[in-house]
C-alpha atoms as a PDB file:
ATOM      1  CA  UNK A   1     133.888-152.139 -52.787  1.00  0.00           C
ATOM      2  CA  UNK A   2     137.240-151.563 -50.811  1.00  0.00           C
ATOM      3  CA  UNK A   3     137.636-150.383 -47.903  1.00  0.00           C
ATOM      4  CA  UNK A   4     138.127-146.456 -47.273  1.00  0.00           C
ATOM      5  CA  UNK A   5     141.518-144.809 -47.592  1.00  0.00           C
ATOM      6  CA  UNK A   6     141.145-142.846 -44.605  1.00  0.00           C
ATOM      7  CA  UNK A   7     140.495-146.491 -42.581  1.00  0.00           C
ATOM      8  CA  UNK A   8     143.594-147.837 -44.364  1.00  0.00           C
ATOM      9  CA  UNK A   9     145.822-144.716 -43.377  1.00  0.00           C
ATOM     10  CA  UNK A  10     145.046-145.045 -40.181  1.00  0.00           C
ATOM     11  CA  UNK A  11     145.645-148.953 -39.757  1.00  0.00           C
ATOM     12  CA  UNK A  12     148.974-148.337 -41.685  1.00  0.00           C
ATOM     13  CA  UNK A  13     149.891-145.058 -39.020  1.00  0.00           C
ATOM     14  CA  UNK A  14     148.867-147.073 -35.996  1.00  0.00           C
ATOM     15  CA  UNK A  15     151.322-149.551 -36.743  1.00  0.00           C
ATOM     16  CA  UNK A  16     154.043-147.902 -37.264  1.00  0.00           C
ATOM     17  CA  UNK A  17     153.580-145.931 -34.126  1.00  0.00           C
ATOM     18  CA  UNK A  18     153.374-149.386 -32.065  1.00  0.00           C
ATOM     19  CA  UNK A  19     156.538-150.132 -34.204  1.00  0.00           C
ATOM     20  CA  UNK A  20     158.694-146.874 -32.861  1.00  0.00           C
ATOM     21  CA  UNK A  21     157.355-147.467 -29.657  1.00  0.00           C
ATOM     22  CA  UNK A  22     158.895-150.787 -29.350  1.00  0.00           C
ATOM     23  CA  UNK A  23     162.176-150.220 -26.850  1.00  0.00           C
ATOM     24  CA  UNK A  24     160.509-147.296 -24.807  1.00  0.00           C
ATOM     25  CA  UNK A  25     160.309-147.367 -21.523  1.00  0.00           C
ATOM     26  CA  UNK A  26     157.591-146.089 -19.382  1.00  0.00           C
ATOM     27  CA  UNK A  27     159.800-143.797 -17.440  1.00  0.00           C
ATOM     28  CA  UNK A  28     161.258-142.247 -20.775  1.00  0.00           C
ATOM     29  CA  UNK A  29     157.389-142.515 -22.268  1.00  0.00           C
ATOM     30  CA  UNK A  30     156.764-140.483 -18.621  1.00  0.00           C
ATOM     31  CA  UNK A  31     159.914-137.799 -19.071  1.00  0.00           C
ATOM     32  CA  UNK A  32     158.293-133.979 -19.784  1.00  0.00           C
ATOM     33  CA  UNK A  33     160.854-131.725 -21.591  1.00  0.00           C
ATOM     34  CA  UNK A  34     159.417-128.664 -20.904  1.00  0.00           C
ATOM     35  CA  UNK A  35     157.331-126.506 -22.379  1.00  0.00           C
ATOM     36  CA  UNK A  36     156.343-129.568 -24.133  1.00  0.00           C
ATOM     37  CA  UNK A  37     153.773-132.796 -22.951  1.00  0.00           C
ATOM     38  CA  UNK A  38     155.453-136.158 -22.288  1.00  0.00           C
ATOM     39  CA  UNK A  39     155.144-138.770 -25.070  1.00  0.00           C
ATOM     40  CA  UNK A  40     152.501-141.008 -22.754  1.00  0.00           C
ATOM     41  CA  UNK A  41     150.195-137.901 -23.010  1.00  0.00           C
ATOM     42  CA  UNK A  42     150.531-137.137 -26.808  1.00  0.00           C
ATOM     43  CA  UNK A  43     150.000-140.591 -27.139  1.00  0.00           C
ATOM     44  CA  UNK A  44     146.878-141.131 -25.064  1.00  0.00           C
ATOM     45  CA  UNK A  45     145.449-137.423 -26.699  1.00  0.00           C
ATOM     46  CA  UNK A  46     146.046-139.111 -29.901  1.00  0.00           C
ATOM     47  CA  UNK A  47     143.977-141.864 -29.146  1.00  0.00           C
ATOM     48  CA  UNK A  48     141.486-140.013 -27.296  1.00  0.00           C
ATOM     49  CA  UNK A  49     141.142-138.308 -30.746  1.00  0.00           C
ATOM     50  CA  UNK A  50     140.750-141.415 -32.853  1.00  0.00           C
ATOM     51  CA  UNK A  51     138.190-142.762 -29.627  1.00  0.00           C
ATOM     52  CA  UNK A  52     136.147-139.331 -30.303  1.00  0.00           C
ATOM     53  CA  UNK A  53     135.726-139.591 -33.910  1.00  0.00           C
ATOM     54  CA  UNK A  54     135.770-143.490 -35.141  1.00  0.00           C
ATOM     55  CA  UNK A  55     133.630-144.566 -31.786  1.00  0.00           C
ATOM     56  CA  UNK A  56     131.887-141.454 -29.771  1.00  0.00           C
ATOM     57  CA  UNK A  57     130.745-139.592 -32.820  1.00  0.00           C
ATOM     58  CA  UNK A  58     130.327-142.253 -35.544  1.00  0.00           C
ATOM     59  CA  UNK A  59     129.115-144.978 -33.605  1.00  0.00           C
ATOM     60  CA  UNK A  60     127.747-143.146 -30.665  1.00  0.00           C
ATOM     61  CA  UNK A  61     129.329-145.367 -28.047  1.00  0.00           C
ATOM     62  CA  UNK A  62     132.238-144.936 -25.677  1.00  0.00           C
ATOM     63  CA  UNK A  63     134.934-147.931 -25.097  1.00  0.00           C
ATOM     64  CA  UNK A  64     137.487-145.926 -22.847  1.00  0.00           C
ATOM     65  CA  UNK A  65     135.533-143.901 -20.215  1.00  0.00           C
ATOM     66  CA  UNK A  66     138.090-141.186 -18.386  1.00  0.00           C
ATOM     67  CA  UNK A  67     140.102-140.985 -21.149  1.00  0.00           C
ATOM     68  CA  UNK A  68     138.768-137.605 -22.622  1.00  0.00           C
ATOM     69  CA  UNK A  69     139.625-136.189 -18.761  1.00  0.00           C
ATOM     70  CA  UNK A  70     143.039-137.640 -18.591  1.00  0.00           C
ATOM     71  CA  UNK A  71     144.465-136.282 -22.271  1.00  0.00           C
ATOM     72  CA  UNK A  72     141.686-134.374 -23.644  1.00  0.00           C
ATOM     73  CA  UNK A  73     141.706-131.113 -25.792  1.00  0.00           C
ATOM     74  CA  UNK A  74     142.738-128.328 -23.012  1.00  0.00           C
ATOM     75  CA  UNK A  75     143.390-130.636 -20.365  1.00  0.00           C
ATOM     76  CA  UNK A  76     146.177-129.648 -18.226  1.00  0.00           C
ATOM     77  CA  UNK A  77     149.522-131.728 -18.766  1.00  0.00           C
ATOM     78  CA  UNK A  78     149.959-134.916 -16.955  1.00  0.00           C
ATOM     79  CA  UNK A  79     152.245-138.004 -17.144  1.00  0.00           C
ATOM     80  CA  UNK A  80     149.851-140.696 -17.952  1.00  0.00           C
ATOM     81  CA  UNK A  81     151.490-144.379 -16.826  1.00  0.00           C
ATOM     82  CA  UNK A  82     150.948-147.627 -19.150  1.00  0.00           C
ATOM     83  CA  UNK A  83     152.229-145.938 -22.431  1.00  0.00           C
ATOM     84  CA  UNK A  84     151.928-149.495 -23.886  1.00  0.00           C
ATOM     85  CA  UNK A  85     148.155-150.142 -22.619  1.00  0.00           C
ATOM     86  CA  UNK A  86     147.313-146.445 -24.546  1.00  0.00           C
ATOM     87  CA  UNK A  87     149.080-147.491 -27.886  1.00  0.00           C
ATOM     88  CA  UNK A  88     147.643-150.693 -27.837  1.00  0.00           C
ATOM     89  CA  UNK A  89     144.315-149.174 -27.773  1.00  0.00           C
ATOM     90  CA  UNK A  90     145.558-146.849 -30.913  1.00  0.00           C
ATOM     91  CA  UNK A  91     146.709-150.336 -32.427  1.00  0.00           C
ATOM     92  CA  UNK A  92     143.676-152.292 -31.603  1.00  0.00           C
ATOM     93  CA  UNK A  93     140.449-149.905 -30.909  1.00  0.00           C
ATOM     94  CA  UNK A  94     139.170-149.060 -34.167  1.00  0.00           C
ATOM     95  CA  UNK A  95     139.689-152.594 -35.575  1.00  0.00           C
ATOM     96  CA  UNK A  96     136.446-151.293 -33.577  1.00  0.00           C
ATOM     97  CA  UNK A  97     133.308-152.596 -34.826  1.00  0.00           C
ATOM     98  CA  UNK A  98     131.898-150.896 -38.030  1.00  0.00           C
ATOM     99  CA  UNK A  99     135.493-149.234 -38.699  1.00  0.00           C
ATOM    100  CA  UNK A 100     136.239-152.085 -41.460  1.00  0.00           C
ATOM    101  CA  UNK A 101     132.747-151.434 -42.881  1.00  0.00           C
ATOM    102  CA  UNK A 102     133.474-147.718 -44.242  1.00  0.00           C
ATOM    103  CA  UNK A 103     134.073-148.018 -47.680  1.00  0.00           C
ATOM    104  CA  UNK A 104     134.178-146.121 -50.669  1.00  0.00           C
ATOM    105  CA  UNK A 105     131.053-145.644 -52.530  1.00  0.00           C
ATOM    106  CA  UNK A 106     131.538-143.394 -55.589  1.00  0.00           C
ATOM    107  CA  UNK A 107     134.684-142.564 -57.108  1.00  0.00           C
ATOM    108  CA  UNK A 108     135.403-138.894 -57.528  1.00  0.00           C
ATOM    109  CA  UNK A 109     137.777-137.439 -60.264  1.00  0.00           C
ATOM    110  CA  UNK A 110     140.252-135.091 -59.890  1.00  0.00           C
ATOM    111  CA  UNK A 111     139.676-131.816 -61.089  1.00  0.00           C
ATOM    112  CA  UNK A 112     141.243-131.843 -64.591  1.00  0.00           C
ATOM    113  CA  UNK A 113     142.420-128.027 -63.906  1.00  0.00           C
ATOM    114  CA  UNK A 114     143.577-126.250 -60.822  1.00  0.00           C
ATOM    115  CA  UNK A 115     143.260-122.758 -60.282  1.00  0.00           C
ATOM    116  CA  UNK A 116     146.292-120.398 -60.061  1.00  0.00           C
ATOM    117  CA  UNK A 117     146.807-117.750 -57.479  1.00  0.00           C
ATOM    118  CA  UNK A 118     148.624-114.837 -58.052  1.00  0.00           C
END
């Protein structure tokens, strides 16, 4: 069996986001250009995400308490600090137990046709 595409997607994504990271400081990581959320928070909400789905909700544990308050869904905007801590847990959390074990179990075909709209 091999492991998931969905696992491997996100292993890839993770490192290139580490990998455009690299060079950014935490003051530019902290900058806001309104209307929109500084790069620390979209960041940390994008980990938050990944910490919801691949550890709260499949493995029903949590590994970063606060972080839901700090960057969660409808949370007001904020500057988080330690932009490099937060991608490091993107890079490094689900390499979390039980992520490397989903794995594909059946292959499904494509559908031979597609339907047309129109």
């Amino acid at each position: 069996m091999s492991v998931h595409p969905l696992v491997t997607g996100l292993r890839f994504a993770r490192s290139e986001l580490v990998r455009c990271l690299e060079g950014v400081s935490a003051e530019d990581a902290q900058r806001r250009p309104l209307p929109m959320n500084c790069l620390s928070w979209m960041v940390g909400h994008m980990a938050n995400h990944e910490h919801r789905c691949w550890v709260m909700a499949a493995q029903g544990r949590t590994l970063v308490p606060g972080l839901d308050e700090l960057v969660g869904y409808g949370k007001p905007a904020s500057t988080p600090g330690d932009l490099h801590r937060i991608a490091r847990f993107r890079m490094n959390g689900p390499q979390m137990p039980g992520l490397g074990s989903i794995v594909i179990t059946e292959q499904r075909s494509r559908p031979q046709t597609l339907a047309t709209f129109g």
